[in-house]
C-alpha atoms as a PDB file:
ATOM      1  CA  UNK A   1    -107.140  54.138 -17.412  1.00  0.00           C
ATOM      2  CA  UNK A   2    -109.261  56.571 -16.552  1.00  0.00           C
ATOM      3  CA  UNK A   3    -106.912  59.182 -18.022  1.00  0.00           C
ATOM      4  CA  UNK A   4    -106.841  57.339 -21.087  1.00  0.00           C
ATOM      5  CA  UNK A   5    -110.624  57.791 -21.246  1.00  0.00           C
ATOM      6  CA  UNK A   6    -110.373  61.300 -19.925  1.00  0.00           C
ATOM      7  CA  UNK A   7    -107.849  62.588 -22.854  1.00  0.00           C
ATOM      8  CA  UNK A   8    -109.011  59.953 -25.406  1.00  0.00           C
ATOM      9  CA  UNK A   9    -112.107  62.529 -26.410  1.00  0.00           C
ATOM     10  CA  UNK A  10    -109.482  65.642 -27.493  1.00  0.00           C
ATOM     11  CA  UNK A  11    -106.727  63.380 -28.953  1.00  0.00           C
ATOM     12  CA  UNK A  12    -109.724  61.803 -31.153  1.00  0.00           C
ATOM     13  CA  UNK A  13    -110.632  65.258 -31.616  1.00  0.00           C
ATOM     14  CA  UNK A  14    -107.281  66.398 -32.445  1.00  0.00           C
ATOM     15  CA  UNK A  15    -106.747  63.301 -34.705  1.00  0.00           C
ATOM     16  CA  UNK A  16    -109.379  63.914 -36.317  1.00  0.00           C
ATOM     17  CA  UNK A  17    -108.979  67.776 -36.838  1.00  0.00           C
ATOM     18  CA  UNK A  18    -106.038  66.511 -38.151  1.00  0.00           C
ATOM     19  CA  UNK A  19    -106.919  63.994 -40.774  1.00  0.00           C
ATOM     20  CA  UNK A  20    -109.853  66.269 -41.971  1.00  0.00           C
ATOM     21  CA  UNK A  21    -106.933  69.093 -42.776  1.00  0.00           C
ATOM     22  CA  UNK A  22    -104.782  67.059 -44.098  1.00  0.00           C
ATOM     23  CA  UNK A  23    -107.194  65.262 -46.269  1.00  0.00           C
ATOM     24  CA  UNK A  24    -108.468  68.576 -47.072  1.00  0.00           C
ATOM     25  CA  UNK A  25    -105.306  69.702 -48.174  1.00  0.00           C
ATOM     26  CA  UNK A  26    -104.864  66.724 -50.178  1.00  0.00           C
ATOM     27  CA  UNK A  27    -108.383  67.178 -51.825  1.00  0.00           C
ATOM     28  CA  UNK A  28    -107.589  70.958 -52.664  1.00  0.00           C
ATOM     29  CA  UNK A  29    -104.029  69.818 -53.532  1.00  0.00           C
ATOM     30  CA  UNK A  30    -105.971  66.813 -55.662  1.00  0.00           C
ATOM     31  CA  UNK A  31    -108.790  69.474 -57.408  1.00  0.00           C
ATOM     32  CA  UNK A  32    -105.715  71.813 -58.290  1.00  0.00           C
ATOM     33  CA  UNK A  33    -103.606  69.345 -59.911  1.00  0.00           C
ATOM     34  CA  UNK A  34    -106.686  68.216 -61.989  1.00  0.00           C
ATOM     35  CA  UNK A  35    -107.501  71.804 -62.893  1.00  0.00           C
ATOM     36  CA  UNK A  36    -103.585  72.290 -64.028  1.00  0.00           C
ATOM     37  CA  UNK A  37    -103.822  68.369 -66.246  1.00  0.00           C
ATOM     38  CA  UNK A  38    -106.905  69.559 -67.309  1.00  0.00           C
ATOM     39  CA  UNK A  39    -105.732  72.589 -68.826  1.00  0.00           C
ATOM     40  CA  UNK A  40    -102.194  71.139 -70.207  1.00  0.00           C
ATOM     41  CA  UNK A  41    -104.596  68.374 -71.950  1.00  0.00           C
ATOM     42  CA  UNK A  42    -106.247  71.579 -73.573  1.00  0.00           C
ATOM     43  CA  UNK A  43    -103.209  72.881 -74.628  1.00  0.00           C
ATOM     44  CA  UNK A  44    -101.787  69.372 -75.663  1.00  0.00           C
ATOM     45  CA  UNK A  45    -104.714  68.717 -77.759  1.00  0.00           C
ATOM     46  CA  UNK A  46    -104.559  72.593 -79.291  1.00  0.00           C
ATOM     47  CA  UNK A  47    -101.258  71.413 -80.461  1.00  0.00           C
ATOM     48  CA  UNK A  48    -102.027  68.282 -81.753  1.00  0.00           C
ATOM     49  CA  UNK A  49    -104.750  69.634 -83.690  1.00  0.00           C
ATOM     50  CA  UNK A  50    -101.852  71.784 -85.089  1.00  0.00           C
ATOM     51  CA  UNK A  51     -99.103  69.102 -85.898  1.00  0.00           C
ATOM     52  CA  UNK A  52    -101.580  66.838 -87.455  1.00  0.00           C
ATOM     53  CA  UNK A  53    -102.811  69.604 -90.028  1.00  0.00           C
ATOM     54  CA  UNK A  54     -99.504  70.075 -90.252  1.00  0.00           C
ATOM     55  CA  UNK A  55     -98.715  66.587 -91.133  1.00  0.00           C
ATOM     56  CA  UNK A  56    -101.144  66.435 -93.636  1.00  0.00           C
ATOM     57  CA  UNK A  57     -99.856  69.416 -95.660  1.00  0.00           C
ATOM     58  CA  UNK A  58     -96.310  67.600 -95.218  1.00  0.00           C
ATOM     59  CA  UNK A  59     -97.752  64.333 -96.593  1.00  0.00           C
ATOM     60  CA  UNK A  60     -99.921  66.554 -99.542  1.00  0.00           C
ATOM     61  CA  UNK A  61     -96.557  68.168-100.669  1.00  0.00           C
ATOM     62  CA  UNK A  62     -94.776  65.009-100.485  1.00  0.00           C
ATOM     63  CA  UNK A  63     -97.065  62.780-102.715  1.00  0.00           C
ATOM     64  CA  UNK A  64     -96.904  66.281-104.689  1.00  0.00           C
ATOM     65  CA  UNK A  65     -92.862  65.700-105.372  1.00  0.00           C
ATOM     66  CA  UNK A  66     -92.980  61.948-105.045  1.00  0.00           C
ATOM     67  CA  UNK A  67     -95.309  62.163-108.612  1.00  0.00           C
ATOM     68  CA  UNK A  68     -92.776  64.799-110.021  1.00  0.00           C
ATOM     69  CA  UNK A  69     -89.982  62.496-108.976  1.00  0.00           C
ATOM     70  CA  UNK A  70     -92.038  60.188-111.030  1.00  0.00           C
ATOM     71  CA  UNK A  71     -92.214  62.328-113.825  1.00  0.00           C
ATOM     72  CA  UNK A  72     -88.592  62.526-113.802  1.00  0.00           C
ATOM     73  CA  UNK A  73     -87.645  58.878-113.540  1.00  0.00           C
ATOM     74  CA  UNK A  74     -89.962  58.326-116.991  1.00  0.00           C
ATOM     75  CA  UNK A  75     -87.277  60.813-118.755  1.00  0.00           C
ATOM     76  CA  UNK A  76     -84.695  59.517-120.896  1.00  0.00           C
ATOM     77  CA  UNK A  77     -82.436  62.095-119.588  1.00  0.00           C
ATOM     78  CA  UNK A  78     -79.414  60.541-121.263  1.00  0.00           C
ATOM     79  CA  UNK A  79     -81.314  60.358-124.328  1.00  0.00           C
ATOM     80  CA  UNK A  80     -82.296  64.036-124.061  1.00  0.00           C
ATOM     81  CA  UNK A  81     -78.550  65.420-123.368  1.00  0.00           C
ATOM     82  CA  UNK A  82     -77.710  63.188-126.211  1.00  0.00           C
ATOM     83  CA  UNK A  83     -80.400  64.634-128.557  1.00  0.00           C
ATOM     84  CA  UNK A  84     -79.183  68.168-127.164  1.00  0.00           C
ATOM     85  CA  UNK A  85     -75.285  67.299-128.036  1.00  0.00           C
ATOM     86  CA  UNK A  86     -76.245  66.228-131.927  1.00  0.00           C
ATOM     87  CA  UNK A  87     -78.732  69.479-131.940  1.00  0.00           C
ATOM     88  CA  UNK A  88     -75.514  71.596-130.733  1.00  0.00           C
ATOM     89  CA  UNK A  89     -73.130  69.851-133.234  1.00  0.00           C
ATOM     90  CA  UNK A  90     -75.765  70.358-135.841  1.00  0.00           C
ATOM     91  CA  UNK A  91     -76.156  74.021-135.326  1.00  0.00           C
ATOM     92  CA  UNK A  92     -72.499  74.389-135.254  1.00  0.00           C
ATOM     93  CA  UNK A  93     -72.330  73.121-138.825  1.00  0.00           C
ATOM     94  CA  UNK A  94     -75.197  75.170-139.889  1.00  0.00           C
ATOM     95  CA  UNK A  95     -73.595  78.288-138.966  1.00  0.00           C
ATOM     96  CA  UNK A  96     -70.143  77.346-140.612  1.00  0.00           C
ATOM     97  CA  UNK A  97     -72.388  76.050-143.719  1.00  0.00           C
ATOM     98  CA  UNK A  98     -74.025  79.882-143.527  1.00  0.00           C
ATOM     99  CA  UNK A  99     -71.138  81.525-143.195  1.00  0.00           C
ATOM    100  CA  UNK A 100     -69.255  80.132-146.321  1.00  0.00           C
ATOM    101  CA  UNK A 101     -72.775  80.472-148.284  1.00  0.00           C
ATOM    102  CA  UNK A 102     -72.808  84.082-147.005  1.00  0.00           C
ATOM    103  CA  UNK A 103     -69.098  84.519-148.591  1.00  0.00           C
ATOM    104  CA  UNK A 104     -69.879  83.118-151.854  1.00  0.00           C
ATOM    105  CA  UNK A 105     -73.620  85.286-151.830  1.00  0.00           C
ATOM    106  CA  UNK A 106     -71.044  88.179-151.390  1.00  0.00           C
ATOM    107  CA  UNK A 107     -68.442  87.165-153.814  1.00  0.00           C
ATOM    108  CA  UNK A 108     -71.178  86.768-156.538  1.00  0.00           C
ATOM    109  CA  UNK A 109     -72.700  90.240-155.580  1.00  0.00           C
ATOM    110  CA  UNK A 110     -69.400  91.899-156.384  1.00  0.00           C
ATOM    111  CA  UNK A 111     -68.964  90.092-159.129  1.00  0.00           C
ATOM    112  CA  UNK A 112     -72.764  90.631-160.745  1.00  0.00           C
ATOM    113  CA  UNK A 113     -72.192  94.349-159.474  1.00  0.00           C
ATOM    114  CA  UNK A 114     -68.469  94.409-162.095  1.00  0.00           C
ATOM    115  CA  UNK A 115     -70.155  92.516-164.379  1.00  0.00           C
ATOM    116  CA  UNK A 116     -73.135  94.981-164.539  1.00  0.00           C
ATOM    117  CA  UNK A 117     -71.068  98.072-165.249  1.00  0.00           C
ATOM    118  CA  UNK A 118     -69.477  95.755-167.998  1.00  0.00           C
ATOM    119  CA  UNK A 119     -72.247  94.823-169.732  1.00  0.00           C
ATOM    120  CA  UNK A 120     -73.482  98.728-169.069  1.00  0.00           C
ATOM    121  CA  UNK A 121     -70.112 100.408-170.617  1.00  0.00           C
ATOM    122  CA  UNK A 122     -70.187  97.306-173.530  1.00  0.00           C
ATOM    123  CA  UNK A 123     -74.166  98.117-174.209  1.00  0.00           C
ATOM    124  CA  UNK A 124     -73.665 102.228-174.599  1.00  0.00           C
ATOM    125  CA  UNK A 125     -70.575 101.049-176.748  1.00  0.00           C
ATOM    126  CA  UNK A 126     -72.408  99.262-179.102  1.00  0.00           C
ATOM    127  CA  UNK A 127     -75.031 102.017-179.056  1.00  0.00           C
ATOM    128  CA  UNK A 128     -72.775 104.517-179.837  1.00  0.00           C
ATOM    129  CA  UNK A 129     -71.250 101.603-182.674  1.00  0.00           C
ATOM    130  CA  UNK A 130     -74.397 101.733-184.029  1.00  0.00           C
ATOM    131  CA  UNK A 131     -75.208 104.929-184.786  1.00  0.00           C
ATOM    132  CA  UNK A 132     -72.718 105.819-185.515  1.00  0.00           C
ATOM    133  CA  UNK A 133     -73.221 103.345-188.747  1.00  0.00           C
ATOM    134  CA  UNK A 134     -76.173 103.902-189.130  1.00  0.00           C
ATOM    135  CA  UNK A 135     -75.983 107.429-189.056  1.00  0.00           C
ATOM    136  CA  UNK A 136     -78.728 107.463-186.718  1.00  0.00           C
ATOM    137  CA  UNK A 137     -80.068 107.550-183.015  1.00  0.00           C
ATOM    138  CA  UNK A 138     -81.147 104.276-181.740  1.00  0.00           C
ATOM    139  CA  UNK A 139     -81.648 104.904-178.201  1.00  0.00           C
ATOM    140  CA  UNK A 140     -84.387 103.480-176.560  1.00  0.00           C
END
């Protein structure tokens, strides 16, 4: 026993040296860890900062196309493309009604153009009819 007493001082000692180093290692291990979460929970927050301004532009630009979706739905698109169709068809008709107006305005300008020369030839002939009776000049 009395060697138990005799070696019980340095294994206490020893023990203890122990526990104090390995507790200190486990506090330093401990503060470094917490210095590492702490910085992560920086970063973390950095980026949720980040995705929830992001998140809000999302949801800004989506209410943006969700009232232009709106928009939309309050078209009578099959009315419109139907309105289109008859404007189309309508045009169409327009230009064939044109076309055979332009043909006739043509047909009439030769014709007021032969005419014209008629009347000019028949007019200098009666001139010359005339005074020739007349013995005189009646040009105007």
């Amino acid at each position: 026993m009395k060697d138990l007493i005799t070696y019980s001082t340095p294994i206490v000692a020893i023990l203890t040296a122990a526990v104090g180093i390995f507790f200190g290692s486990w506090l330093s291990i401990l503060k470094g860890t917490n210095k590492l979460l702490r910085e992560q929970n920086g970063v973390l927050q950095s980026l949720n900062k980040d995705l929830a301004d992001k998140f809000a532009t999302t949801l800004a630009e989506l209410s943006c196309l969700e009232g232009q979706v709106q928009v939309l739905k309050l078209l009578p698109l099959k009315h419109i493309d139907a309105s289109l169709k008859a404007l189309s068809a309508s045009n169409r008709a327009l230009v064939t009604i044109n076309s055979a107006i332009l043909k006739v305005l043509g047909a009439s300008a030769a014709t007021l153009k032969t005419d014209t020369e008629h009347a000019a030839v028949a007019a200098e002939s009666v001139r010359k009819t005339l005074a020739d009776h007349d013995g005189g000049d009646r040009s105007g």
